[in-house]
Protein backbone atom coordinates (compact mmCIF):
# COMPACT_ATOMS: atom_id res chain seq x y z
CA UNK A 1 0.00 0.00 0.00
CA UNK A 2 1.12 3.28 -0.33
CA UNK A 3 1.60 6.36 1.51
CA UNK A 4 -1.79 8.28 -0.12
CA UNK A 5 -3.70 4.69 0.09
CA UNK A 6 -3.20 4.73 3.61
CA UNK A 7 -3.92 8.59 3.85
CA UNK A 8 -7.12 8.34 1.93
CA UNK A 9 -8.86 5.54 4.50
CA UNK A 10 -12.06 6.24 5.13
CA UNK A 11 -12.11 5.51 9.35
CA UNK A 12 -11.13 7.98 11.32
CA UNK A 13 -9.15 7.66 15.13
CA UNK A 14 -10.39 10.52 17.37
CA UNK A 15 -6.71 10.13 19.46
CA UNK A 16 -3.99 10.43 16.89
CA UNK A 17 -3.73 13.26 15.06
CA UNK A 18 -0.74 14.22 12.55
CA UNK A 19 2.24 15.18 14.06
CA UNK A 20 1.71 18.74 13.11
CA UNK A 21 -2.07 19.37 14.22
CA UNK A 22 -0.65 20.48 17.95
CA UNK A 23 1.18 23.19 15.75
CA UNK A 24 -1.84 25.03 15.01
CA UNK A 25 -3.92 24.94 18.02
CA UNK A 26 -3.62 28.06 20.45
CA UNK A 27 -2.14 28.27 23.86
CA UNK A 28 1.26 27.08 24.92
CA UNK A 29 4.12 25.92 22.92
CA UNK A 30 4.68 23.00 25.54
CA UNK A 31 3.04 23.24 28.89
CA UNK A 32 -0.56 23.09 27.43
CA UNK A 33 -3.42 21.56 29.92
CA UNK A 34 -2.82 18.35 27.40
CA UNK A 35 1.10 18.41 27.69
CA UNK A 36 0.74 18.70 31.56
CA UNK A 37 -1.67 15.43 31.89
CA UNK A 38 0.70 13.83 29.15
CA UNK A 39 3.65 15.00 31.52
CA UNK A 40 2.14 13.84 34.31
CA UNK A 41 0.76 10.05 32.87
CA UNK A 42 4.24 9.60 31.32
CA UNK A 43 6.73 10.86 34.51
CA UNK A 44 4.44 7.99 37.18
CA UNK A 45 5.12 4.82 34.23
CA UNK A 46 8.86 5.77 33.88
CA UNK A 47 9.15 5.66 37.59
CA UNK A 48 6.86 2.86 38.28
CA UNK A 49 9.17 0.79 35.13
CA UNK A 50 12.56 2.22 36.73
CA UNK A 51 11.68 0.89 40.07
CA UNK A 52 10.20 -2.99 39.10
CA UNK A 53 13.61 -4.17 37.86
CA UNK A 54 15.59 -2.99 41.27
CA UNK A 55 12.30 -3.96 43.34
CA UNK A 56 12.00 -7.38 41.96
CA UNK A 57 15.55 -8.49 41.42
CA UNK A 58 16.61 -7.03 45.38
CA UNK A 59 13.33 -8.88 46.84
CA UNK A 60 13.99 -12.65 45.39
CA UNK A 61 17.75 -12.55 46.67
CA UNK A 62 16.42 -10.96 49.73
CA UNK A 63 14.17 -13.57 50.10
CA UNK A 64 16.61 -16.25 49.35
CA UNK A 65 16.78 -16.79 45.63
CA UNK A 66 19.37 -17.55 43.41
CA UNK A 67 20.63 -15.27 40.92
CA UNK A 68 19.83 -17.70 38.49
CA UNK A 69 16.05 -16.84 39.58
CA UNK A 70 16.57 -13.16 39.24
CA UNK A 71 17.92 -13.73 36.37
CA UNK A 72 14.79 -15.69 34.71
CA UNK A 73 12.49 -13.04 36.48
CA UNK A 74 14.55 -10.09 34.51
CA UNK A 75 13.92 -12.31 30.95
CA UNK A 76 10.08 -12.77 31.69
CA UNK A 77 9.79 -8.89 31.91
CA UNK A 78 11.67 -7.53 29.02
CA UNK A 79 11.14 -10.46 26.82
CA UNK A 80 7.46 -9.85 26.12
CA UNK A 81 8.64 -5.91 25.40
CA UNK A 82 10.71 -6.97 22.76
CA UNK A 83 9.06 -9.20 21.07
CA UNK A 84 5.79 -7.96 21.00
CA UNK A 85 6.56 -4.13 20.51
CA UNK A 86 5.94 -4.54 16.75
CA UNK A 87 2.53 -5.84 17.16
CA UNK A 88 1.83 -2.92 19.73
CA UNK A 89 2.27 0.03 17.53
CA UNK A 90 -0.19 -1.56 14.64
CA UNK A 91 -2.71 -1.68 17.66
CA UNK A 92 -1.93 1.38 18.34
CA UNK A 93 -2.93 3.17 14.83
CA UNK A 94 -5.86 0.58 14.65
CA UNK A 95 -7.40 1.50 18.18
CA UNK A 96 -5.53 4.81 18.74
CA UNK A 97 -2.36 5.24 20.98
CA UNK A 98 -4.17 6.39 24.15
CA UNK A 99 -6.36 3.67 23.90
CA UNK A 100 -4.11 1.31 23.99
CA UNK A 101 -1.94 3.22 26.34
CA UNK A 102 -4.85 3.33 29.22
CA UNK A 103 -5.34 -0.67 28.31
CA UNK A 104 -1.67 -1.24 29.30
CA UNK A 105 -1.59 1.08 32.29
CA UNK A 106 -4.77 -1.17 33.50
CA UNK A 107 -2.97 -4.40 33.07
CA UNK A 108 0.01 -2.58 34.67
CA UNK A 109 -2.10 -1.51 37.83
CA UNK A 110 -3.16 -5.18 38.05
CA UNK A 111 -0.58 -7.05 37.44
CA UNK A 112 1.30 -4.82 39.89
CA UNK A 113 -1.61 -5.34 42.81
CA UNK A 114 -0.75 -9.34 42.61
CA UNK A 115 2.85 -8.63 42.54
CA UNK A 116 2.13 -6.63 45.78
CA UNK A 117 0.13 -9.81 47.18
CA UNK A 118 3.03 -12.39 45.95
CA UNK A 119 5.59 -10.04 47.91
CA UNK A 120 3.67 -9.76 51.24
CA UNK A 121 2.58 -13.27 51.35
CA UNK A 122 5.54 -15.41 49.66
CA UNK A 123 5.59 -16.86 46.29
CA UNK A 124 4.58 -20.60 46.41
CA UNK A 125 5.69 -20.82 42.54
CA UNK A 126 7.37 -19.02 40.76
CA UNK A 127 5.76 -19.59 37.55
CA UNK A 128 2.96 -17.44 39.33
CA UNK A 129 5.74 -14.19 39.20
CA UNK A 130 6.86 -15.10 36.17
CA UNK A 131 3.34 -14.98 34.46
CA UNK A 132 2.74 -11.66 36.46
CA UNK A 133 6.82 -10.11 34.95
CA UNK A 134 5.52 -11.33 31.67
CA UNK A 135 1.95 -9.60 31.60
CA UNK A 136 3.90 -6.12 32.65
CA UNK A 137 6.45 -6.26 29.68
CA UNK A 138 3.37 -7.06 27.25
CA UNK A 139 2.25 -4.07 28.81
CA UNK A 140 4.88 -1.89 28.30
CA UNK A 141 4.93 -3.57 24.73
CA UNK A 142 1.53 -1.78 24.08
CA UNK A 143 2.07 1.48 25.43
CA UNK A 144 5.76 2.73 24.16
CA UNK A 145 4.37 3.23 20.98
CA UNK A 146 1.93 5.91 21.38
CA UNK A 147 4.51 7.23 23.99
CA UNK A 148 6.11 8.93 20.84
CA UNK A 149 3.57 9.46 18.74
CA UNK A 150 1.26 11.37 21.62
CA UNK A 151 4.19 13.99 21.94
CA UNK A 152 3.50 15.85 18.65
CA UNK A 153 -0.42 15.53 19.57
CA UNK A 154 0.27 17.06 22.85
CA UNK A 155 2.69 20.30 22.16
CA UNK A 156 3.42 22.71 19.19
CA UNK A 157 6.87 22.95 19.98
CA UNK A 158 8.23 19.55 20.11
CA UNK A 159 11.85 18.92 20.85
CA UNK A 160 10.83 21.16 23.78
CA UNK A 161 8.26 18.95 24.94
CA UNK A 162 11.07 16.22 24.17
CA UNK A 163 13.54 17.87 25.87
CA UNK A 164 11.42 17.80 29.14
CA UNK A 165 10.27 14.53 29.05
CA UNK A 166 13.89 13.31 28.61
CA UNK A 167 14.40 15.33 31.75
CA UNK A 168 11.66 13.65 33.50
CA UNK A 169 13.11 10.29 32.51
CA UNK A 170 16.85 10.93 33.89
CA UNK A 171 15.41 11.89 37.12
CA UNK A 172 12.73 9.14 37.56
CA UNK A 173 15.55 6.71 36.37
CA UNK A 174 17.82 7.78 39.27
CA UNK A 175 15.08 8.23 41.63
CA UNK A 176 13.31 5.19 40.97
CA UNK A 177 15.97 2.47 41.70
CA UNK A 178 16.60 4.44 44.87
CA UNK A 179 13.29 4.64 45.98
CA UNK A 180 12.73 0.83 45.33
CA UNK A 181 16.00 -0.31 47.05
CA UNK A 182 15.26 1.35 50.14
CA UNK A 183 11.55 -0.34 50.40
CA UNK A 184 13.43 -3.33 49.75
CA UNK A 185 15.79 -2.74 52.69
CA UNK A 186 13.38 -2.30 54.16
CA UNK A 187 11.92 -5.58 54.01
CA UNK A 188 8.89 -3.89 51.95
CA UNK A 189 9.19 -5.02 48.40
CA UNK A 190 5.22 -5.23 48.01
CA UNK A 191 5.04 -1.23 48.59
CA UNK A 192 6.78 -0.96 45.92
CA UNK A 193 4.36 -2.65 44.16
CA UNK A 194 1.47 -0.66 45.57
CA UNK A 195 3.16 2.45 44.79
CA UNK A 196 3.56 1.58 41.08
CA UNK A 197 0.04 -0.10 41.03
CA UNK A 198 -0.91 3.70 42.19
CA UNK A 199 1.21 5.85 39.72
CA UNK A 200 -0.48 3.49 36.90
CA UNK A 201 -3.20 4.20 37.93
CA UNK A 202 -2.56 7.78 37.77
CA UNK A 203 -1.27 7.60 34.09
CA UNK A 204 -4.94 6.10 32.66
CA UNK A 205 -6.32 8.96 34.61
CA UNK A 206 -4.42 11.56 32.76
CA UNK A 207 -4.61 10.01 29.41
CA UNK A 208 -8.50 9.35 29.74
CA UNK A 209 -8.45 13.38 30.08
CA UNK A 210 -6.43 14.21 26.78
CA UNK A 211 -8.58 15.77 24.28
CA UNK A 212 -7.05 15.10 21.18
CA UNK A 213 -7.75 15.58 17.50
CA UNK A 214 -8.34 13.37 14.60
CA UNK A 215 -6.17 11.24 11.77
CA UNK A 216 -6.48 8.59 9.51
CA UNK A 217 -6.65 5.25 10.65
CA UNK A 218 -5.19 2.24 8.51
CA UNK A 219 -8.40 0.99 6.18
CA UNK A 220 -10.72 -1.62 7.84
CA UNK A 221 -10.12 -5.46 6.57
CA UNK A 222 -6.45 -4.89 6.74
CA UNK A 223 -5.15 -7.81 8.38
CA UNK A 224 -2.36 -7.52 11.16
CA UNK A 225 0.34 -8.82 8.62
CA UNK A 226 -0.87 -6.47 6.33
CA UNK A 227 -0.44 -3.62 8.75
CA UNK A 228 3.25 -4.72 9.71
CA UNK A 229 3.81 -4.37 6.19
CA UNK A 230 2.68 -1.15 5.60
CA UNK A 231 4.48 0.12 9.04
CA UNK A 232 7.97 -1.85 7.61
CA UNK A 233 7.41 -0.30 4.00
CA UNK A 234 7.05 3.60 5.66
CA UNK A 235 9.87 2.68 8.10
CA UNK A 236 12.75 1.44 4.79
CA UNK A 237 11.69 4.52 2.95
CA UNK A 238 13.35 6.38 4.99
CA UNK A 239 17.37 6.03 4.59
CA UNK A 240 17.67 8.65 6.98
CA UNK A 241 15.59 6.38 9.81
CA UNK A 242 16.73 2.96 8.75
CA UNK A 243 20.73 4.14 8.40
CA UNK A 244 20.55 5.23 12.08
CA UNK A 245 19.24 1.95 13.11
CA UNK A 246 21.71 -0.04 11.38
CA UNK A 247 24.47 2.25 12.67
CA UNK A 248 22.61 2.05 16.38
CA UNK A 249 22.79 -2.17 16.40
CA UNK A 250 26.33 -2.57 15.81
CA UNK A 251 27.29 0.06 18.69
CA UNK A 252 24.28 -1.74 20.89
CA UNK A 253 25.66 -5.08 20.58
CA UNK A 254 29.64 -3.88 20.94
CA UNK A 255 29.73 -1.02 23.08
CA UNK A 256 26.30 -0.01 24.72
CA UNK A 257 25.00 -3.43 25.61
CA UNK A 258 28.35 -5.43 27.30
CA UNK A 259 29.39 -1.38 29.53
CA UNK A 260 27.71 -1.56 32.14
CA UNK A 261 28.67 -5.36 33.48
CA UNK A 262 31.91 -4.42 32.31
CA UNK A 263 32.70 -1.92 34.22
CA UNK A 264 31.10 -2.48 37.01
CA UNK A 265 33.63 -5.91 37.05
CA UNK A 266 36.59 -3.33 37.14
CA UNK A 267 34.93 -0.47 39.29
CA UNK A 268 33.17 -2.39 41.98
CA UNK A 269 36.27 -4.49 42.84
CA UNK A 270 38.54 -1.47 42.90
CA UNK A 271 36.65 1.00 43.95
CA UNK A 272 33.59 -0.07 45.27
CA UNK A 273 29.73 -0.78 45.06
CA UNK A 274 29.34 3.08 46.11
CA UNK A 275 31.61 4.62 43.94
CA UNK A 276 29.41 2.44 40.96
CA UNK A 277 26.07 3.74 41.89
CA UNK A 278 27.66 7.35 42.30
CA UNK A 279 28.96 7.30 38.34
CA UNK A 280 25.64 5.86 37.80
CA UNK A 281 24.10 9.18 39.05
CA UNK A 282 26.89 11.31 37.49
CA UNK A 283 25.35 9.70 33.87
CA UNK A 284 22.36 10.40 35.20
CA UNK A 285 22.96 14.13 36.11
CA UNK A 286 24.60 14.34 32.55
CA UNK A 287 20.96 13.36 30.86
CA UNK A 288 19.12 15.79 33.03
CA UNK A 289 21.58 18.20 31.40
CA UNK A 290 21.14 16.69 27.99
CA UNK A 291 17.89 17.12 28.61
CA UNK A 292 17.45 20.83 29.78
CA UNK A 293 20.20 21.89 26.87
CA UNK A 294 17.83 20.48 24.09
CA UNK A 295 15.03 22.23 25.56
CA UNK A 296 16.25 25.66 23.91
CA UNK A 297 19.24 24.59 21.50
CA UNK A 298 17.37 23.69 18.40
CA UNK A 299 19.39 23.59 15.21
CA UNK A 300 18.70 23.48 11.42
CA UNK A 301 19.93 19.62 11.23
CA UNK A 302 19.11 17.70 14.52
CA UNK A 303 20.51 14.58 13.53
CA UNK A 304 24.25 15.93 12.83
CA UNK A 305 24.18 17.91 16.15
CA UNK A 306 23.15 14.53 18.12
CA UNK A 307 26.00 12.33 16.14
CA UNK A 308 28.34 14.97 17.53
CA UNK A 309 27.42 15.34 21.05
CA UNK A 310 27.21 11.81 20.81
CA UNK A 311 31.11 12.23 20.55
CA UNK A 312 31.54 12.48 24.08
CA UNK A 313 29.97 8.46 24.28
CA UNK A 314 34.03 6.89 24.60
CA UNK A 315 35.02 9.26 27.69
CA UNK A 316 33.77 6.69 30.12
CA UNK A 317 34.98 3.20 29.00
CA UNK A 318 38.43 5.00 27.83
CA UNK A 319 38.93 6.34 31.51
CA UNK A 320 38.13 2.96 32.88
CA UNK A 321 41.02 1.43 30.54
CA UNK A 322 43.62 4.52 31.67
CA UNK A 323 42.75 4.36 34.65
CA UNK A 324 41.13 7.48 35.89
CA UNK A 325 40.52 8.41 39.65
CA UNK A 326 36.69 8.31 40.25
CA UNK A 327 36.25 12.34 40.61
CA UNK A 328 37.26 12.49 36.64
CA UNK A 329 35.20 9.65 35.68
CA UNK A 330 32.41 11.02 37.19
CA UNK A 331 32.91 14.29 35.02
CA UNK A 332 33.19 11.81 31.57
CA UNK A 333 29.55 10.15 32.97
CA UNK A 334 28.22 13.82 33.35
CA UNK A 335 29.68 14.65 29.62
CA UNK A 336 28.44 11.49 28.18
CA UNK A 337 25.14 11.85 29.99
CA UNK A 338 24.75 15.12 28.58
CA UNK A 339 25.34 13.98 24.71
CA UNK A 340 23.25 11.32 25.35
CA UNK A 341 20.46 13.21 26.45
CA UNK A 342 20.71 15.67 23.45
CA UNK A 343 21.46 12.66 20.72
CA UNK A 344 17.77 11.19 22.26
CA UNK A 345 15.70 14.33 21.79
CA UNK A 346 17.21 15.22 18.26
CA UNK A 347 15.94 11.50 16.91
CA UNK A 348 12.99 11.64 18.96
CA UNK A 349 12.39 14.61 17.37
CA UNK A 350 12.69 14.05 13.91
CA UNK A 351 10.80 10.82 13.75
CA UNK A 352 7.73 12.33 15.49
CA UNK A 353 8.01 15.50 13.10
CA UNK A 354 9.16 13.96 9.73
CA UNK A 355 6.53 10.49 9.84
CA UNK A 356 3.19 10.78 8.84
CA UNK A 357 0.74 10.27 12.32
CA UNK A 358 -0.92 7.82 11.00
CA UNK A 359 1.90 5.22 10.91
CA UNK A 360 4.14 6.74 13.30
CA UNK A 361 3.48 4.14 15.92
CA UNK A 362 4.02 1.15 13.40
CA UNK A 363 7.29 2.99 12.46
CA UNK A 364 8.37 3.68 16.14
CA UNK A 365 7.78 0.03 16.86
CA UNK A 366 10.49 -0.76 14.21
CA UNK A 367 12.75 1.49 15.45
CA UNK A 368 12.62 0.08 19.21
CA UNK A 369 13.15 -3.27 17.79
CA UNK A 370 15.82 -2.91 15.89
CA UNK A 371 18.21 -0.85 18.21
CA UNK A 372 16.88 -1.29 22.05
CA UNK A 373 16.29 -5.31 20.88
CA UNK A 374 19.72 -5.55 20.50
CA UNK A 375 20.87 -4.06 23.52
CA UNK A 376 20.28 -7.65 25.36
CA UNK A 377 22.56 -9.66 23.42
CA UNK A 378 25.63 -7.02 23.87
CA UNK A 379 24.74 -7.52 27.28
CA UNK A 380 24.73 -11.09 27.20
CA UNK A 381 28.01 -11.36 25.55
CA UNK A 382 29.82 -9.31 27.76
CA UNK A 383 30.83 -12.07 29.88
CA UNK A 384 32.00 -14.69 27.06
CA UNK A 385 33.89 -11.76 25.49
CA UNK A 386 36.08 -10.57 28.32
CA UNK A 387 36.58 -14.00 28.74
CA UNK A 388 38.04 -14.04 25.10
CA UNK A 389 39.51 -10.34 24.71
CA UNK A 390 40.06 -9.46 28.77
CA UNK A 391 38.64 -6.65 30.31
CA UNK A 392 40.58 -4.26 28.18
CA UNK A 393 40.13 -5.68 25.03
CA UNK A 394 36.28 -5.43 25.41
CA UNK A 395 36.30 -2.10 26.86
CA UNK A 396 38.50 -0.68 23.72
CA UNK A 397 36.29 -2.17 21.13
CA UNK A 398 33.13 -0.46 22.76
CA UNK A 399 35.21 2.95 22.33
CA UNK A 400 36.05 2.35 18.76
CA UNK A 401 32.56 1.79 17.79
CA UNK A 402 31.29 4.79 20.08
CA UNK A 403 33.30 6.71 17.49
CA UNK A 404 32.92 4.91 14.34
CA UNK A 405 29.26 5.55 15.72
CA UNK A 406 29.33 9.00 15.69
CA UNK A 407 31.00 9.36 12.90
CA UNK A 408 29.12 7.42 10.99
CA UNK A 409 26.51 9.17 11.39
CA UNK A 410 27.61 12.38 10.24
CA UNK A 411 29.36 10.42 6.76
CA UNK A 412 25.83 9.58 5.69
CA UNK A 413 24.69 12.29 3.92
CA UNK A 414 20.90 10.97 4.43
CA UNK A 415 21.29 11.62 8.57
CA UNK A 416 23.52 14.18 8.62
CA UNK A 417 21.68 16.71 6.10
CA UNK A 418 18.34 15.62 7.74
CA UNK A 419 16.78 19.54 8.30
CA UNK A 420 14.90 20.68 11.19
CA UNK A 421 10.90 20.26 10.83
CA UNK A 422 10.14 23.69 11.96
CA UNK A 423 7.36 24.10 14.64
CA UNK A 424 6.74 26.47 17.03
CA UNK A 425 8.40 27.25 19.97
């Protein structure tokens, strides 16, 4: 099918309008009453998802589990997310994002109340936590879709919009694990159950009170196949969006995924489990930063700016190699927080401003699956590599791919020349 088939279907969503209809309604250029309940529904799931991980994996060792357990309890949750994130964003131009959105938050809320009862009462099996992990990451499976595509919907200027809600994520991803670790230390694992069950519930409250405009929806009769199709087709006609993705799986599988293990196996032995958590923050910090600098810096090719403050990506594992006292590899976490943050808005950006609405949640499907999918299996091959290549070895190859990265990115003419949609703001 082809772009004007699809735009010429007769049904009609009443929650997912283009990505430039915000631009022309009055009011403000980000903090409009539909941005603030957007803000609001999207800030209580990041910090109900940042805290499960923590809360679950901290609770089963705490209550005598294996890692091995934790381990299977960690592949139940994100498992679902990736495989079914596809199928999410053609339910999400079929039904409309926020409808499907407020579906997952529900099964979230649930799923999350049983959790709660599994913590405070034991787990007899633990096929009954796995089916609960598993009905979460469908969850989040359905909703990250329309998670980009609302933004557009929501505010007329939107790398501002962006820009803030990449804020909101740094700070709910440092503040959730916290949160959850102390409930767990607590001995209080199911709180942090409850509390997520009631920031879910708070997110389908706020999306239930979006009033949002109309777009096309894909024709009726269409199977699901059929609307992959379509979704893959819009997503390969782009070089632009399908070049960054290829670039983006080669540096998730050798440098993003296997970091973290690796250098926590170097930092936690030399300096310690504190000093960890505390560059942790520091990267943190740096996206908050990210974040905030995007709000306002706006230039005429996003995608080139991003690629270069992506530049800042082999600081971190470099210093680990050399050496570096804690203090200065702090500062590289806070620099490569900080191009990390702005790298995320610019693409966030242009694919909510440059896809058509009506198959931007098919399109952002492909995109999560192609580069966050392959974040797991760097991570899973960190351990069999060092055992190959040494610490070193592994750590040197994730910085030479950090910059062939970056460069790469600004060598393809499609990415790099990419201009600025302008909107207001």
């Amino acid at each position: 099918m082809s772009h004007n088939d699809t735009l010429a279907a007769p049904p009609q969503s009443t929650d997912s309008p283009p990505p430039t209809a915000a631009a022309t309604s009055p009011g403000p250029a980000i903090w409009s009453r539909n941005f603030r309940h957007y803000f609001t529904a999207r800030s209580a799931g990041l910090l109900s998802w940042a805290m499960l991980p923590v809360a679950v994996a901290a609770g089963l060792l705490a209550g005598g589990y294996g890692l091995d357990t934790a381990g299977y309890a960690m592949a139940f949750l994100v498992g679902p997310f990736a495989g079914l994130v596809l199928f999410g964003g053609v339910l999400a131009d079929r039904f409309t994002a926020r409808r499907m959105m407020i579906v997952a938050d529900l099964a979230n809320l649930a799923a999350h109340v049983l959790l709660a009862l599994l913590f405070f009462y034991g787990i007899d099996h633990l096929w009954q936590l796995y089916a609960l992990l598993t009905v979460a990451g469908t969850a989040n499976a359905l909703f990250q879709p329309g998670a980009a595509s609302t933004v557009p919907l929501v505010a007329r200027d939107v790398q501002g919009a962006n820009g803030v809600l990449r804020t909101s994520e740094a700070l709910t991803g440092l503040g959730g694990p916290a949160l959850a670790g102390v409930f767990v230390g607590f001995g209080a694992t199911g709180w942090v159950m409850i509390v997520s069950a009631l920031a879910y519930g708070t997110s389908a409250v706020c999306l239930l009170a979006l009033r949002l405009a109309t777009v096309p929806a894909p024709p009726t009769g269409q199977s699901l196949w059929r609307n992959l199709a379509v979704g893959w087709q819009e997503f390969r006609s782009r070089s632009w969006l399908w070049g960054v993705i290829v670039i983006w799986m080669f540096f998730a599988v050798l440098s993003w995924g296997p970091q973290l293990s690796v250098a926590a196996g170097v930092i936690v032995p030399e300096h310690g489990a504190t000093a960890f958590g505390l560059l942790n923050a520091a990267l943190g910090a740096g996206t908050v930063v990210g974040g905030l600098l995007a709000i306002r810096y706006k230039p005429a090719r996003p995608l080139a700016a991003g690629a270069v403050a992506m530049l800042a990506y082999p600081l971190y594992p470099l210093g680990i190699v050399l050496g570096w006292p804690v203090w200065l590899l702090a500062a590289a976490q806070v620099a490569v927080g900080a191009g990390i943050g702005v790298w995320g808005v610019m693409w966030a950006t242009s694919v909510q401003t440059q896809v058509p609405g009506e198959v931007l949640n098919r399109v952002h499907a492909y995109e999560v699956a192609g580069s966050v999918g392959m974040y797991p299996i760097g991570s899973a091959l960190a351990g069999p590599a060092v055992a190959a290549f040494g610490t070193d070895g592994v750590l040197l190859v994730g910085v030479v791919v950090a910059l062939f990265t970056a460069t790469a990115l600004l060598a393809a003419r499609p990415i790099r020349t990419l201009n600025r949609v302008q909107t207001p703001g």
